[in-house]
Each structure stands twice: as C-alpha cells, then as structure tokens.
C-alpha atoms as a PDB file:
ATOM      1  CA  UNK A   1       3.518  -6.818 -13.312  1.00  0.00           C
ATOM      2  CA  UNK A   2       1.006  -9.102 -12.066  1.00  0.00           C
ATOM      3  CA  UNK A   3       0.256 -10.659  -8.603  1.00  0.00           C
ATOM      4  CA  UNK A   4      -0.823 -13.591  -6.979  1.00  0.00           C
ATOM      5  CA  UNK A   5      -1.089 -12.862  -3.660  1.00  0.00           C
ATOM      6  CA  UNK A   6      -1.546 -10.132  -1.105  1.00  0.00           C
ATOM      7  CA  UNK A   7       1.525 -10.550   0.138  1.00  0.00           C
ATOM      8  CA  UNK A   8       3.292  -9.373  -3.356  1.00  0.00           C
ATOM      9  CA  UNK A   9       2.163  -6.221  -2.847  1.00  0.00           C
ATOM     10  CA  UNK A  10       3.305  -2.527  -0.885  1.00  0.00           C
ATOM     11  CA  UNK A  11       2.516   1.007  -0.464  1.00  0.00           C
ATOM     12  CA  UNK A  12       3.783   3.054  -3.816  1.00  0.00           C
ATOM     13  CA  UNK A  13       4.883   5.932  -1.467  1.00  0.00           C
ATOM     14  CA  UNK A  14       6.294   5.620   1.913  1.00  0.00           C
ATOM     15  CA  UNK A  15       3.901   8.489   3.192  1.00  0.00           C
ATOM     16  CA  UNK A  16       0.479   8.381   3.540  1.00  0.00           C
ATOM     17  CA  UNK A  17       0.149   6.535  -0.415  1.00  0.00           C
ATOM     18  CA  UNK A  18      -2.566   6.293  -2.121  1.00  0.00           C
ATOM     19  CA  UNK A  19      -1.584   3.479  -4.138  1.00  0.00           C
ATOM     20  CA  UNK A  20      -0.036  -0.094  -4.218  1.00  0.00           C
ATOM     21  CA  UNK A  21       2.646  -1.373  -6.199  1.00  0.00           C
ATOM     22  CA  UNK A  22       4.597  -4.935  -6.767  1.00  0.00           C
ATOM     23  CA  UNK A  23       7.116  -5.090  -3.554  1.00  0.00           C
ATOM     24  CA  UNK A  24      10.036  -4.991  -5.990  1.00  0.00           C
ATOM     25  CA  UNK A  25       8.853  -1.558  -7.196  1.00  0.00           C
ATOM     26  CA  UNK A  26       8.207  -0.159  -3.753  1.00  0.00           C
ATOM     27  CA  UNK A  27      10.667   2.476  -2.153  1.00  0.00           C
ATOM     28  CA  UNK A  28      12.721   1.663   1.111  1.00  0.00           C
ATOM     29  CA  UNK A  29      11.045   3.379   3.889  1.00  0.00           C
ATOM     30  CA  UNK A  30      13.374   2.070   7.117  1.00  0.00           C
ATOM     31  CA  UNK A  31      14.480   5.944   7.679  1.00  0.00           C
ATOM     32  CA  UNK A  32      11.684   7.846   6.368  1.00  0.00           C
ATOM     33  CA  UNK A  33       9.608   9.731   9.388  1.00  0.00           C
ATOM     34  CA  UNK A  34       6.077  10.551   8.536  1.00  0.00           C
ATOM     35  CA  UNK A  35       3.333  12.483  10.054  1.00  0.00           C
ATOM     36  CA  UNK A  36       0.947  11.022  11.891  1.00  0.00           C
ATOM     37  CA  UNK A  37      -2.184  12.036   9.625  1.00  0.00           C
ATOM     38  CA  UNK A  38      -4.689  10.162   8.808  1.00  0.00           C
ATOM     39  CA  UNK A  39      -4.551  11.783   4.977  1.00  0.00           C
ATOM     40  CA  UNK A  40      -4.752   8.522   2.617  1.00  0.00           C
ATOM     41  CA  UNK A  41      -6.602   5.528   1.538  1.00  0.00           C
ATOM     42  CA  UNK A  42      -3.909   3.158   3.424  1.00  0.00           C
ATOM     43  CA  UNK A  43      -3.191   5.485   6.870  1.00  0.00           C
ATOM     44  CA  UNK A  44      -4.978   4.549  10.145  1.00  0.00           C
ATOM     45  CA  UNK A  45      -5.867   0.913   9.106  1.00  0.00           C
ATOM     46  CA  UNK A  46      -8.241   2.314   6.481  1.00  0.00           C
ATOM     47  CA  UNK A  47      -6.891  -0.210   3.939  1.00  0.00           C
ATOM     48  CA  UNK A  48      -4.096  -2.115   2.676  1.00  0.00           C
ATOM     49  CA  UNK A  49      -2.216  -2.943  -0.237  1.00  0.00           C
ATOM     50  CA  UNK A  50      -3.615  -6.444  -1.837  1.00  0.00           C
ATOM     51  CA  UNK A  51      -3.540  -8.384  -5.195  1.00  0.00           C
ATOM     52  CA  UNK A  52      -7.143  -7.010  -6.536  1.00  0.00           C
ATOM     53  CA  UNK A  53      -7.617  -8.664 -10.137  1.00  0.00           C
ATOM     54  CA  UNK A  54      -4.410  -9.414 -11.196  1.00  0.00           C
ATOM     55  CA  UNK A  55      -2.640  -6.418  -9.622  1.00  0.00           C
ATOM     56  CA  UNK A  56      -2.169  -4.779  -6.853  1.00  0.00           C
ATOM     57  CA  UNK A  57      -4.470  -2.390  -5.355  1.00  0.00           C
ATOM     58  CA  UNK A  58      -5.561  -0.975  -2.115  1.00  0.00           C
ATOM     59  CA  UNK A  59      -8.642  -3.382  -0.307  1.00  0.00           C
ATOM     60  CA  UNK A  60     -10.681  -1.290   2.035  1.00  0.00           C
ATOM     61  CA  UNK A  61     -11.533  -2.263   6.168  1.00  0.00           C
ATOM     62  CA  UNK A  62     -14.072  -0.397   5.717  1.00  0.00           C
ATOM     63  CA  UNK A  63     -16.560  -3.290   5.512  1.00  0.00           C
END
C-alpha cells in the first residue's frame, strides 16, 4: 500500500517497533503497557514513522 504523506503512516508493533506500516494495518495500542527502554529505531524520539518513497518507513532525528 502506498503513501502520500507522513501522516498515513504508524508503528508496525505497539512496543518498541522497528518498523512502519499504513495506519490501517497498524495494531490498537490504547491498553498495551510497554517498558520504558530505549530498544528500537522509533523509542526515545530516535525516529518516526513517515512516507519514505512511496511507503512508509521510519525517518531518523538523528540529523
């Protein structure tokens, strides 16, 4: 499924992902508790999920 926009796009996983997916594939995370690592791509404000080429990816902060 393709993007547009970085808004189209969420976390694959609902803890500590390492990928992106379309926001219509992503899981419902309301009541899902996660640890507070800092273990992937996405945690801490490393990154976040974005439309990268067509599809959605993770874009870095790390700039």
């Amino acid at each position: 499924m393709r993007c547009l926009t970085n808004s189209e796009c969420a976390p694959a996983i609902c803890c500590h992902p390492e990928s992106c997916v379309p926001k219509k594939q992503a899981p419902y995370c309301k009541e899902i508790m996660c640890t507070s690592v800092c273990a992937g791509p996405l945690d801490c404000g490393a990154g976040y999920c974005g439309c990268v080429r067509g599809k959605c990816g993770i874009i870095s902060n790390e700039n």
